[in-house]
N, C-alpha and C. Protein backbone atom coordinates (compact mmCIF):
# COMPACT_ATOMS: atom_id res chain seq x y z
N UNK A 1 0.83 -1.16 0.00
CA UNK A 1 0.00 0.00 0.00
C UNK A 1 0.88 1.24 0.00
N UNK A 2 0.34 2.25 -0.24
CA UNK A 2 1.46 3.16 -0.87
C UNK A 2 0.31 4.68 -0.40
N UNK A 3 0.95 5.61 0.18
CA UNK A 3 0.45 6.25 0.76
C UNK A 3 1.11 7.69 0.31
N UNK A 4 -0.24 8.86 0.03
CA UNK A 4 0.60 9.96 -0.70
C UNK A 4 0.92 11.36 0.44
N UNK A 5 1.58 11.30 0.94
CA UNK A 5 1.67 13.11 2.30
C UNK A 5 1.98 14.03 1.54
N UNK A 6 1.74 14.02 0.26
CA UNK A 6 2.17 15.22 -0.59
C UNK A 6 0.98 16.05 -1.07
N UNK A 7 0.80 17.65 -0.46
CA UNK A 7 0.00 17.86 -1.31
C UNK A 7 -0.33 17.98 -2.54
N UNK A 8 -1.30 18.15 -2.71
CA UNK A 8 -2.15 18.20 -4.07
C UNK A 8 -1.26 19.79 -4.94
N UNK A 9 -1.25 20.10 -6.15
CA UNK A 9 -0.96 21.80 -6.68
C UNK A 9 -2.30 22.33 -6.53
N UNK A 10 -3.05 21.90 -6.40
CA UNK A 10 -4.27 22.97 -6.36
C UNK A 10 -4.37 22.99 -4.80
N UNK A 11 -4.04 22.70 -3.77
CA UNK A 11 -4.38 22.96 -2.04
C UNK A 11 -3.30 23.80 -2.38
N UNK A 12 -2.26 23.08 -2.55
CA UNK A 12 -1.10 24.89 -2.55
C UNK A 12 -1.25 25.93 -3.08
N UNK A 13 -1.93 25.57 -4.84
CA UNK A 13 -2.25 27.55 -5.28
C UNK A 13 -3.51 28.13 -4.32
N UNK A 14 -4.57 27.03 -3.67
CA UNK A 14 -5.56 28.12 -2.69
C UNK A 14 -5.03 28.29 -1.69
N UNK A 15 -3.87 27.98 -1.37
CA UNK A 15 -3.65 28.03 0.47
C UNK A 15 -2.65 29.21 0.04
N UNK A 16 -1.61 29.56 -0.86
CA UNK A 16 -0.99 30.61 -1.06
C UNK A 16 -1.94 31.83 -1.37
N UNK A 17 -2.84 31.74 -2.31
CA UNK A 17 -3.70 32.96 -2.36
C UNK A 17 -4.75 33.02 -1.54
N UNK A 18 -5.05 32.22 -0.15
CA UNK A 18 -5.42 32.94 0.96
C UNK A 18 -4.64 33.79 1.38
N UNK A 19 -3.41 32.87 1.47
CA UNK A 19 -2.62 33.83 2.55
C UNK A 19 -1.58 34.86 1.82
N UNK A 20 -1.67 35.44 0.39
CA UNK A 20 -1.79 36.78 0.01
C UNK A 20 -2.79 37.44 0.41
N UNK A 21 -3.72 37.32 0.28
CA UNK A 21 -5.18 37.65 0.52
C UNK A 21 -5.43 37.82 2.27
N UNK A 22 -4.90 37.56 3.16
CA UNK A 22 -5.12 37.85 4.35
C UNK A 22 -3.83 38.80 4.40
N UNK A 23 -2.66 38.90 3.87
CA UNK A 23 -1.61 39.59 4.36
C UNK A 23 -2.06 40.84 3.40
N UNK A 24 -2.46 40.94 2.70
CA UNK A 24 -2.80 42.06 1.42
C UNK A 24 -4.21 42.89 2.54
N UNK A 25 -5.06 42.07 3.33
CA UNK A 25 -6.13 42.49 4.20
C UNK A 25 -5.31 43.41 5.29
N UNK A 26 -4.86 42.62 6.01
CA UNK A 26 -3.30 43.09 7.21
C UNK A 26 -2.88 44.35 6.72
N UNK A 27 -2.81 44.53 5.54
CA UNK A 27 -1.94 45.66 5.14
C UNK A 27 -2.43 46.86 5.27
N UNK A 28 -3.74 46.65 4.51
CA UNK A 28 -4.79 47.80 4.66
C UNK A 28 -5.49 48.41 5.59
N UNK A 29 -5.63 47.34 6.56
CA UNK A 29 -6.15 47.40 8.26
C UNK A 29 -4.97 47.82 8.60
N UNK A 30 -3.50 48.20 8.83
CA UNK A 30 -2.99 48.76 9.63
C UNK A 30 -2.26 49.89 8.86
N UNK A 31 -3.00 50.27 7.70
CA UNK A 31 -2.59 51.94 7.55
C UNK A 31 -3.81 52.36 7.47
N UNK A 32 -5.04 51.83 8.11
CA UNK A 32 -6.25 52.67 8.57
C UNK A 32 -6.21 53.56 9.74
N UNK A 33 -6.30 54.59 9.53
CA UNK A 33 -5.91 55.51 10.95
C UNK A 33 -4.82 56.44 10.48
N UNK A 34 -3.70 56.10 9.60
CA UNK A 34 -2.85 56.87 9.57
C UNK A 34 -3.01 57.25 8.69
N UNK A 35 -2.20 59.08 8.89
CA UNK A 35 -2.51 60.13 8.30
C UNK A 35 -1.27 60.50 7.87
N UNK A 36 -1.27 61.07 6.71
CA UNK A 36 0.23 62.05 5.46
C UNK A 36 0.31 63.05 6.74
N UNK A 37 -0.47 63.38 7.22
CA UNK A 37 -0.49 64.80 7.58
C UNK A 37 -0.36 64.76 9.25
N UNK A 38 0.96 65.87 9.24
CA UNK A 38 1.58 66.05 11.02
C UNK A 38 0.45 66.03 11.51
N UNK A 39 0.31 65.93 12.79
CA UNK A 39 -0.55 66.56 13.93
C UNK A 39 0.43 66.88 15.23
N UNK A 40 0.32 67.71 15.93
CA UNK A 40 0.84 67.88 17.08
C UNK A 40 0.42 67.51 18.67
N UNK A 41 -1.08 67.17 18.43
CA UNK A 41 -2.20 66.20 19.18
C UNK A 41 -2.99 65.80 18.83
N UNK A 42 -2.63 64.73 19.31
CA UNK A 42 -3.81 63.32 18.70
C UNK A 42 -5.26 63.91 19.00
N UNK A 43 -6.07 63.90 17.97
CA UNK A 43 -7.44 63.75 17.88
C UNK A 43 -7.80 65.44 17.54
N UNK A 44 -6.71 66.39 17.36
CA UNK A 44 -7.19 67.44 16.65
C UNK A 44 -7.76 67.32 15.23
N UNK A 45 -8.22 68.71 15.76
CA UNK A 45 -8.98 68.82 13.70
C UNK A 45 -8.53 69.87 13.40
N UNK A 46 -7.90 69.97 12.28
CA UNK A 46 -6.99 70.92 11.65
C UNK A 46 -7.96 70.92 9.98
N UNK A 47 -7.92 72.37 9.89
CA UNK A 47 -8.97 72.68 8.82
C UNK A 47 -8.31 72.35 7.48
N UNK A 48 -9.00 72.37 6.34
CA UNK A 48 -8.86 71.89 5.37
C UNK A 48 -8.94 73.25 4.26
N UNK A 49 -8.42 73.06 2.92
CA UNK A 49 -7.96 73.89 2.12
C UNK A 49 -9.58 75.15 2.22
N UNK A 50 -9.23 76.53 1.99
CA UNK A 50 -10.59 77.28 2.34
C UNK A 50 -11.10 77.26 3.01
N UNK A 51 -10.48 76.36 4.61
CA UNK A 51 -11.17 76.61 5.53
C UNK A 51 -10.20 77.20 6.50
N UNK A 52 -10.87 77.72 7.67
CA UNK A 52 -10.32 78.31 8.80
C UNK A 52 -10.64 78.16 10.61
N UNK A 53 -9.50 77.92 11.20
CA UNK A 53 -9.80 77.34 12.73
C UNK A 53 -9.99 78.85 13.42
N UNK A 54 -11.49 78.16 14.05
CA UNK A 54 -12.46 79.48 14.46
C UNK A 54 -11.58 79.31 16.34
N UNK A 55 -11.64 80.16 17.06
CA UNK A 55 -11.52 80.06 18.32
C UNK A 55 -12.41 79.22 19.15
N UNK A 56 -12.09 78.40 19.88
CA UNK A 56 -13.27 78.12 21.18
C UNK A 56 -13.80 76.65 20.50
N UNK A 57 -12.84 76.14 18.78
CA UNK A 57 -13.05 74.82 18.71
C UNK A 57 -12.17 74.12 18.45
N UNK A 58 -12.29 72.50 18.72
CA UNK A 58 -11.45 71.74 18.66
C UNK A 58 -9.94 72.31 17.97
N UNK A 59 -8.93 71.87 18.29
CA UNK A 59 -7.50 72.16 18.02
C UNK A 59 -7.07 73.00 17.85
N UNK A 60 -7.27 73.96 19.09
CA UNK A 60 -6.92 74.97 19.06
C UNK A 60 -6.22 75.64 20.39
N UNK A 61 -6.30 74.40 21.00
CA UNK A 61 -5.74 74.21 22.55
C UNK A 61 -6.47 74.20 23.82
N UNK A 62 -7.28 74.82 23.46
CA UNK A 62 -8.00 75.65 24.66
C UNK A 62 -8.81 74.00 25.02
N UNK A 63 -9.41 74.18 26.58
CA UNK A 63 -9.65 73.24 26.57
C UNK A 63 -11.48 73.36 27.29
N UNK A 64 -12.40 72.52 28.07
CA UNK A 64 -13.03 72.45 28.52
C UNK A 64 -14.34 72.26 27.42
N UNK A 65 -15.90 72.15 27.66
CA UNK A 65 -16.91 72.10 26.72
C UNK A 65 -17.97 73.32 26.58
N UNK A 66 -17.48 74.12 25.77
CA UNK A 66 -17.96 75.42 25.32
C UNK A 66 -18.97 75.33 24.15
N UNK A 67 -19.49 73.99 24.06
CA UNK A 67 -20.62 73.77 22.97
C UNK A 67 -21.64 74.83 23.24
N UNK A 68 -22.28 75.40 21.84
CA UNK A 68 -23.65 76.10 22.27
C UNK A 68 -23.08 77.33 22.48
N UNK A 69 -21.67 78.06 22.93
CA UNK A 69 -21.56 79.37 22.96
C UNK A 69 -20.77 79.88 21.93
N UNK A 70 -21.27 81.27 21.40
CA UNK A 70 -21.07 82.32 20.35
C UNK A 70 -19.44 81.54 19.47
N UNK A 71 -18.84 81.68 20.73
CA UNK A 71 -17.31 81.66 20.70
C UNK A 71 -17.19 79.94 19.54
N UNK A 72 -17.86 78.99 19.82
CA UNK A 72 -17.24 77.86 19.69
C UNK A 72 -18.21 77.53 18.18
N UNK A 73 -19.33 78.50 17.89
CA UNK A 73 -19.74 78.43 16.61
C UNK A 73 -18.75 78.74 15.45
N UNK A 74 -18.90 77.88 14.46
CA UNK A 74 -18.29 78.47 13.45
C UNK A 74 -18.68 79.58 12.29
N UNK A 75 -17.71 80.52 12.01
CA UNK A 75 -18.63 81.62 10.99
C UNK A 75 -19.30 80.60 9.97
N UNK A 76 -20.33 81.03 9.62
CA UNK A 76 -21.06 80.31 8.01
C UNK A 76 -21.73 82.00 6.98
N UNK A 77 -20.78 81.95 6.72
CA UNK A 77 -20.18 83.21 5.59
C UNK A 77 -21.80 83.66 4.54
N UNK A 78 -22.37 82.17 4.30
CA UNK A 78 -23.51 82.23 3.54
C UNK A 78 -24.89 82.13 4.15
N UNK A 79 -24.60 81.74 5.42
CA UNK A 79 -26.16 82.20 5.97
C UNK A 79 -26.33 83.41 6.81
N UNK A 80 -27.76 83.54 7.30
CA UNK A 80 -27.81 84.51 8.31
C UNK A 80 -28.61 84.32 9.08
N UNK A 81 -28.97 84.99 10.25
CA UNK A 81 -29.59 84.56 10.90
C UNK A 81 -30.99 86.17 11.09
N UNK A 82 -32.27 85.54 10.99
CA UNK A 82 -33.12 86.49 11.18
C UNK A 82 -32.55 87.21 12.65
N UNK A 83 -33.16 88.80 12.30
CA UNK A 83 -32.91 89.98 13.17
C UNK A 83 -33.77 89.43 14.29
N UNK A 84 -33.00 89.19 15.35
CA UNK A 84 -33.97 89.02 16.73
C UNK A 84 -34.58 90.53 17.14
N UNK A 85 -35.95 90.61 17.20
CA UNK A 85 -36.50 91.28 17.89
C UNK A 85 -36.36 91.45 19.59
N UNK A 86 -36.14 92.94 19.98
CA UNK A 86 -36.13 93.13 21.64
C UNK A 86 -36.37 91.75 22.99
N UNK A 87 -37.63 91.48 22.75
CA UNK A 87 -38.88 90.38 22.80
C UNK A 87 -39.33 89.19 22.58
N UNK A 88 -38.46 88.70 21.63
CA UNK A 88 -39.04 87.19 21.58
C UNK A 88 -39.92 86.36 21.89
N UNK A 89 -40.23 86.24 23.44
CA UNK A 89 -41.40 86.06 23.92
C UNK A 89 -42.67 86.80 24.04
N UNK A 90 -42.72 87.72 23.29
CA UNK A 90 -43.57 88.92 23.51
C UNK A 90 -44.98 88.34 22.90
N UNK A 91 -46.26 88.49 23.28
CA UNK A 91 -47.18 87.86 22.90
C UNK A 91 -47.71 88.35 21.58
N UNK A 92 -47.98 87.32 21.00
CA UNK A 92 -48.94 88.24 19.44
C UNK A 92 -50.17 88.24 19.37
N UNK A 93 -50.46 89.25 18.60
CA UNK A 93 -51.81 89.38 18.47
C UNK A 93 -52.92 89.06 17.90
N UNK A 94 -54.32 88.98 17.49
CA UNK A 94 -55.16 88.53 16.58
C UNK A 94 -56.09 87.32 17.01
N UNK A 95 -56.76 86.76 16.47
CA UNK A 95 -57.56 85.94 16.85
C UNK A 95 -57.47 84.48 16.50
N UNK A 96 -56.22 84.27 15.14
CA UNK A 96 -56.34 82.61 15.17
C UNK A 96 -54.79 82.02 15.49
N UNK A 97 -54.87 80.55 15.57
CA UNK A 97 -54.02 80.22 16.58
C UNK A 97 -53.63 78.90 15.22
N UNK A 98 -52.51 78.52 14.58
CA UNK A 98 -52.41 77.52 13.86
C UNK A 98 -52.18 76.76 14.70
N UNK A 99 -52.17 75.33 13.99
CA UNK A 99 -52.25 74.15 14.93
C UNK A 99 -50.67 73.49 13.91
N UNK A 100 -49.59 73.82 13.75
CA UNK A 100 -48.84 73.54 12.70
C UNK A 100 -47.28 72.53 13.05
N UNK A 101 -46.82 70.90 12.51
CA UNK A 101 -45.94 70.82 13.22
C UNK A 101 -45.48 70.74 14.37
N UNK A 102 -46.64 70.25 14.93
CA UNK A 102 -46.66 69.69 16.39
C UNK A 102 -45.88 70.92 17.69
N UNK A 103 -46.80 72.28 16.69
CA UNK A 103 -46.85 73.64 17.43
C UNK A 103 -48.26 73.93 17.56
N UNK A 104 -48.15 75.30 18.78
CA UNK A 104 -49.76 76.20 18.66
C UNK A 104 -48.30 77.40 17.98
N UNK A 105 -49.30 77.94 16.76
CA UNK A 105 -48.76 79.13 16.30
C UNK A 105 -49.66 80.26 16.38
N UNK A 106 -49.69 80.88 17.43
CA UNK A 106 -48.16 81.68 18.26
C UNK A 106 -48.37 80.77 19.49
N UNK A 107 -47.64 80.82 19.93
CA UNK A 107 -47.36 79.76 21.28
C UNK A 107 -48.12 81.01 22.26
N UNK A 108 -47.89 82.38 22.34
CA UNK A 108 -48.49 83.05 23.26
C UNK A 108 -49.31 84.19 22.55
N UNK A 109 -50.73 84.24 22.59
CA UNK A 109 -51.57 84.95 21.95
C UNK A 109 -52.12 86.12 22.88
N UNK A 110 -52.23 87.23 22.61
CA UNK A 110 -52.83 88.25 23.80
C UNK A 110 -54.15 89.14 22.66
N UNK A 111 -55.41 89.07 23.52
CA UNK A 111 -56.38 89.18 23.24
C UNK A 111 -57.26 90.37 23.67
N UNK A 112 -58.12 90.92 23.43
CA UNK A 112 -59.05 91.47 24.70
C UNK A 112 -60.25 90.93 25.11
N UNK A 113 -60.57 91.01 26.32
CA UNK A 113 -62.15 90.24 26.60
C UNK A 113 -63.24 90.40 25.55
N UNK A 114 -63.88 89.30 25.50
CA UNK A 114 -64.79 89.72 23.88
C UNK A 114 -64.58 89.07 22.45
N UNK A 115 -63.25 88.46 22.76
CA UNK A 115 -62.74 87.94 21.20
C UNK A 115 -62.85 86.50 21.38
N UNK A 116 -63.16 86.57 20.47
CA UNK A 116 -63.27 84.71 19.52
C UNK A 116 -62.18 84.15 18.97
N UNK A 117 -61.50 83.44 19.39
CA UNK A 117 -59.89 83.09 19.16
C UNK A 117 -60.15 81.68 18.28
N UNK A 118 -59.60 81.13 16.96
CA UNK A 118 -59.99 80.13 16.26
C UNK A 118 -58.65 79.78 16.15
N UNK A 119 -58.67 78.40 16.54
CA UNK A 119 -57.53 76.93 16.29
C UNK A 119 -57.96 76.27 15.02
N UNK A 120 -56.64 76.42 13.97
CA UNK A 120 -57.10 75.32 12.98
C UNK A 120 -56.13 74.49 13.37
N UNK A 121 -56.45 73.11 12.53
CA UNK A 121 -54.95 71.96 12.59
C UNK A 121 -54.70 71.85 11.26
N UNK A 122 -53.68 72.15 11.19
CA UNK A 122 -52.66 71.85 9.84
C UNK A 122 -52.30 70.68 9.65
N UNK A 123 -51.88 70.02 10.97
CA UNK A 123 -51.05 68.88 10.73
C UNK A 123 -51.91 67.92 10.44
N UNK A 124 -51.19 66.74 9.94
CA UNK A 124 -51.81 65.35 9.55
C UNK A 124 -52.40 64.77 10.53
N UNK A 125 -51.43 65.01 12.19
CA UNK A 125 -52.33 64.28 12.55
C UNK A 125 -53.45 64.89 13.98
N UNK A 126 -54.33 64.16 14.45
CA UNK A 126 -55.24 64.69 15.21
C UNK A 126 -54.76 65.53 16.32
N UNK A 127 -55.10 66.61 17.03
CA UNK A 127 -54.65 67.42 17.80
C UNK A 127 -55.88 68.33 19.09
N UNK A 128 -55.62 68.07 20.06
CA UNK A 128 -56.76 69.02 21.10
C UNK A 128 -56.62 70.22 21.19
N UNK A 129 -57.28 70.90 21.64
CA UNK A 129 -56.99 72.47 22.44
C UNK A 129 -58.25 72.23 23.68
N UNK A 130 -57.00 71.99 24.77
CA UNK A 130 -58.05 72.07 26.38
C UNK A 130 -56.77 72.87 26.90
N UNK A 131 -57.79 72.96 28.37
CA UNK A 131 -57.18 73.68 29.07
C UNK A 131 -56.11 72.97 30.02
N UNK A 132 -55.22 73.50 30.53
CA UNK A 132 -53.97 73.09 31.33
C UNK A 132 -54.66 73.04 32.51
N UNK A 133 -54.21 71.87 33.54
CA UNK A 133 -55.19 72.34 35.18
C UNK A 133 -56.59 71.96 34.74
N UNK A 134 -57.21 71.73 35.76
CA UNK A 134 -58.91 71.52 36.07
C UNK A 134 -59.42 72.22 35.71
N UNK A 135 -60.88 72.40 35.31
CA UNK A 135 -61.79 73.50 35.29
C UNK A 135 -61.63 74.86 34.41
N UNK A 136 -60.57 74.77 33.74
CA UNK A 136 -60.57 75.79 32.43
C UNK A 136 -61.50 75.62 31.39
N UNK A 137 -61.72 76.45 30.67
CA UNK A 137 -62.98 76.46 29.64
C UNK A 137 -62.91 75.90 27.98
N UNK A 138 -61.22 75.43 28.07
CA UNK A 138 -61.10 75.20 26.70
C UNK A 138 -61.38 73.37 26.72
N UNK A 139 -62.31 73.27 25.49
CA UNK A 139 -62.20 71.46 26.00
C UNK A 139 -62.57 71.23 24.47
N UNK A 140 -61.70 71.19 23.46
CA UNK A 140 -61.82 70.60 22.02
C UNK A 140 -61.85 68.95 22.07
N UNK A 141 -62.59 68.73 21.04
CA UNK A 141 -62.93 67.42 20.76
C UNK A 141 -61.70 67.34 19.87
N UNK A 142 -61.14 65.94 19.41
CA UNK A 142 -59.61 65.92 18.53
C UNK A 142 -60.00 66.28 17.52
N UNK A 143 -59.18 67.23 16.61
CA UNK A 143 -59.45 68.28 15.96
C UNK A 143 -57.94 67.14 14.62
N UNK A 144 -59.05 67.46 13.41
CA UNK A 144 -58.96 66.23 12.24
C UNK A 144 -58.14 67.21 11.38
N UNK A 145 -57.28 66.91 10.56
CA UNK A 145 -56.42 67.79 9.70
C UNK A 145 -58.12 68.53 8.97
N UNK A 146 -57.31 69.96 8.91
CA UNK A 146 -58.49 71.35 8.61
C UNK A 146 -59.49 71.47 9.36
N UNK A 147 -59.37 70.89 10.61
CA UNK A 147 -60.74 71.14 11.52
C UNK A 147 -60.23 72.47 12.15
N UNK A 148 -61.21 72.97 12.83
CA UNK A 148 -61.38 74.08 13.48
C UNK A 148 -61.89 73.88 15.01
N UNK A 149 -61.65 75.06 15.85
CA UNK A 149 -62.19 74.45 17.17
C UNK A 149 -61.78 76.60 18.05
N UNK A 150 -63.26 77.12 17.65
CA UNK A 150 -63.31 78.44 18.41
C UNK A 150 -63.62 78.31 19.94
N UNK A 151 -63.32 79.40 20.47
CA UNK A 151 -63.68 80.01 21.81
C UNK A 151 -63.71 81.42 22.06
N UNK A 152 -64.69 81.77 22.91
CA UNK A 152 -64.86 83.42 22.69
C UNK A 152 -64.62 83.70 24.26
N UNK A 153 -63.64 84.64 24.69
CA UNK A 153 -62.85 84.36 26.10
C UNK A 153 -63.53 86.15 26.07
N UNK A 154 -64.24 85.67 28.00
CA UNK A 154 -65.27 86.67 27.97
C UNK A 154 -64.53 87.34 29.12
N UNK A 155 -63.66 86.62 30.13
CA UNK A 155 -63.64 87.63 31.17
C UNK A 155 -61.52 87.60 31.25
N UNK A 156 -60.77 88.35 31.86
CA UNK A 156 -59.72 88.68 31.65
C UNK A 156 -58.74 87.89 32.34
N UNK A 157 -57.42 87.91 32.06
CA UNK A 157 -57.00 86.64 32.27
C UNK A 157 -55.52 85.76 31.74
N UNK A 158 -55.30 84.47 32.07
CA UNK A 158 -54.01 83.88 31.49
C UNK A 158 -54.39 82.20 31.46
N UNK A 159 -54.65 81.96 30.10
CA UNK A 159 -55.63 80.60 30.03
C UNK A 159 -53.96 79.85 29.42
N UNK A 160 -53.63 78.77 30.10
CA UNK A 160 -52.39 77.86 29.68
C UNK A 160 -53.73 76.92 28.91
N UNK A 161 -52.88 76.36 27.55
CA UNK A 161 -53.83 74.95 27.24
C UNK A 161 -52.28 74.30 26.74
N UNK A 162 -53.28 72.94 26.35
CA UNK A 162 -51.97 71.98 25.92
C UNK A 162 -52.94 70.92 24.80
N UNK A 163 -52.34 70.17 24.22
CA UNK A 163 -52.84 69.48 23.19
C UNK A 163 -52.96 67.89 23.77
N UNK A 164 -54.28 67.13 24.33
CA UNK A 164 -54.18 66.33 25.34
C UNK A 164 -53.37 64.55 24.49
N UNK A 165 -53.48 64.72 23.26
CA UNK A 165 -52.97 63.96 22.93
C UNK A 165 -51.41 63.80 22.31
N UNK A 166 -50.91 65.13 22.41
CA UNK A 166 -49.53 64.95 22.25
C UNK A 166 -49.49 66.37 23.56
N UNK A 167 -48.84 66.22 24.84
CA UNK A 167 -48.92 66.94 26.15
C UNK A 167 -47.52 68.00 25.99
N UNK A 168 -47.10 67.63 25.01
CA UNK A 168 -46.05 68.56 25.35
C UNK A 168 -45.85 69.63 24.28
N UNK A 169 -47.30 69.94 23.67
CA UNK A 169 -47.51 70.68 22.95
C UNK A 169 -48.44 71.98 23.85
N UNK A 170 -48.10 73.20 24.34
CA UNK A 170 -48.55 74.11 25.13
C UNK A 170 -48.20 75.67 24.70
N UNK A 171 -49.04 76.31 25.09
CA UNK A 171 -49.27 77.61 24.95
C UNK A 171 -50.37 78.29 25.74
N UNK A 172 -50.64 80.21 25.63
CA UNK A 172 -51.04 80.87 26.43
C UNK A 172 -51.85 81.28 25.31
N UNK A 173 -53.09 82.06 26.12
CA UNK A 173 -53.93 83.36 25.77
C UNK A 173 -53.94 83.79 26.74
N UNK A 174 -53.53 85.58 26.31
CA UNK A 174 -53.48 86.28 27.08
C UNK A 174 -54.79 87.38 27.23
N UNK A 175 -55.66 87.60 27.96
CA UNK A 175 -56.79 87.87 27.53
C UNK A 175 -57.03 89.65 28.83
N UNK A 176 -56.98 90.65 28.19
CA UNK A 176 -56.90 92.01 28.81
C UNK A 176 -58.43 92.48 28.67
C-alpha cells in the first residue's frame, strides 16, 4: 500500500492565495488611521484647504466644553440669521391660533375680553386644544387635519392649554 503526504498543486495555489489575501487584508487594516499629515495632538482637527480654525473649537488648545456658545460656533459666511427682535417672547396678536408641526402658532396669543380666538390643525395628525389644570374652559374634541375648534374668552385673564394627545404641545392666551 502506498500512501501519498504530498500535497495536491491545487491545495497549494488556494492556500498561497489565501494567505496573500489575508496579508494584502493586514496591510490595509494597519494603515487605517494613519494620516500624510503632522498633527501635534492626537485627535485634533486641523482645517482643510478654504477653511479656517475658528476660536473656542477643537484644536486649538484651549480646553473644557464650550458647545452652544457664540465663541465655539463656526462663521457660516452664507447664511444669516433672522434679526432678533427686543422680545421674543412677547405675545402676538389677533384671533387665530395655527395648529402647525406639532406647534400652537403663536405659542403666546394676547387678546381682549370679547374675542373669539380660532384653532385650525394643519397637521396630519389629530390634535386638542383644552385647558392646562382643572376646570378651564377650553375642551376641544380631537381636531382632524383642517378642523377648526373656536372660543370666545369673555372675562380677563391667562388661560395655559396643551394638546391632550400629544402633552407637550402648550401655549397661552393672554386675555386684557
Amino acid at each position: 500500500m502506498h500512501l501519498n503526504f504530498r500535497p495536491s498543486r491545487r491545495r497549494t495555489r488556494v492556500a498561497a492565495a489565501l494567505a496573500v489575501a489575508a496579508l494584502g487584508t493586514l496591510g490595509l487594516l494597519s494603515a487605517c488611521g494613519q494620516s500624510p499629515h503632522p498633527s501635534s495632538h492626537a485627535g485634533d482637527i486641523t482645517p482643510g484647504p478654504g477653511q479656517s480654525q475658528t476660536a473656542g473649537t477643537a484644536g486649538d488648545g484651549e480646553t473644557g466644553n464650550k458647545a452652544g456658545t457664540a465663541s465655539s460656533v463656526p462663521a457660516m459666511p452664507h447664511m444669516s440669521m433672522p434679526p432678533s427682535s427686543p422680545d421674543a417672547k412677547a405675545p402676538a396678536t389677533g384671533d387665530t391660533v395655527a395648529i402647525k408641526n406639532f406647534t400652537f402658532s403663536p405659542a403666546k396669543l394676547k387678546v381682549t375680553a370679547g374675542t373669539t380666538v380660532t384653532w385650525t390643525n394643519q397637521d396630519t395628525d389629530p390634535h386638542s386644544v383644552t385647558s392646562a389644570g382643572s376646570g378651564g374652559p377650553l375642551h376641544s374634541a380631537a381636531l382632524t387635519t383642517h378642523s377648526t375648534y373656536s372660543y370666545t374668552f369673555t372675562k380677563p385673564g391667562t388661560y395655559a392649554y396643551l394638546c391632550t394627545i400629544h402633552p407637550f404641545m402648550t401655549a397661552i392666551v393672554e386675555v386684557t
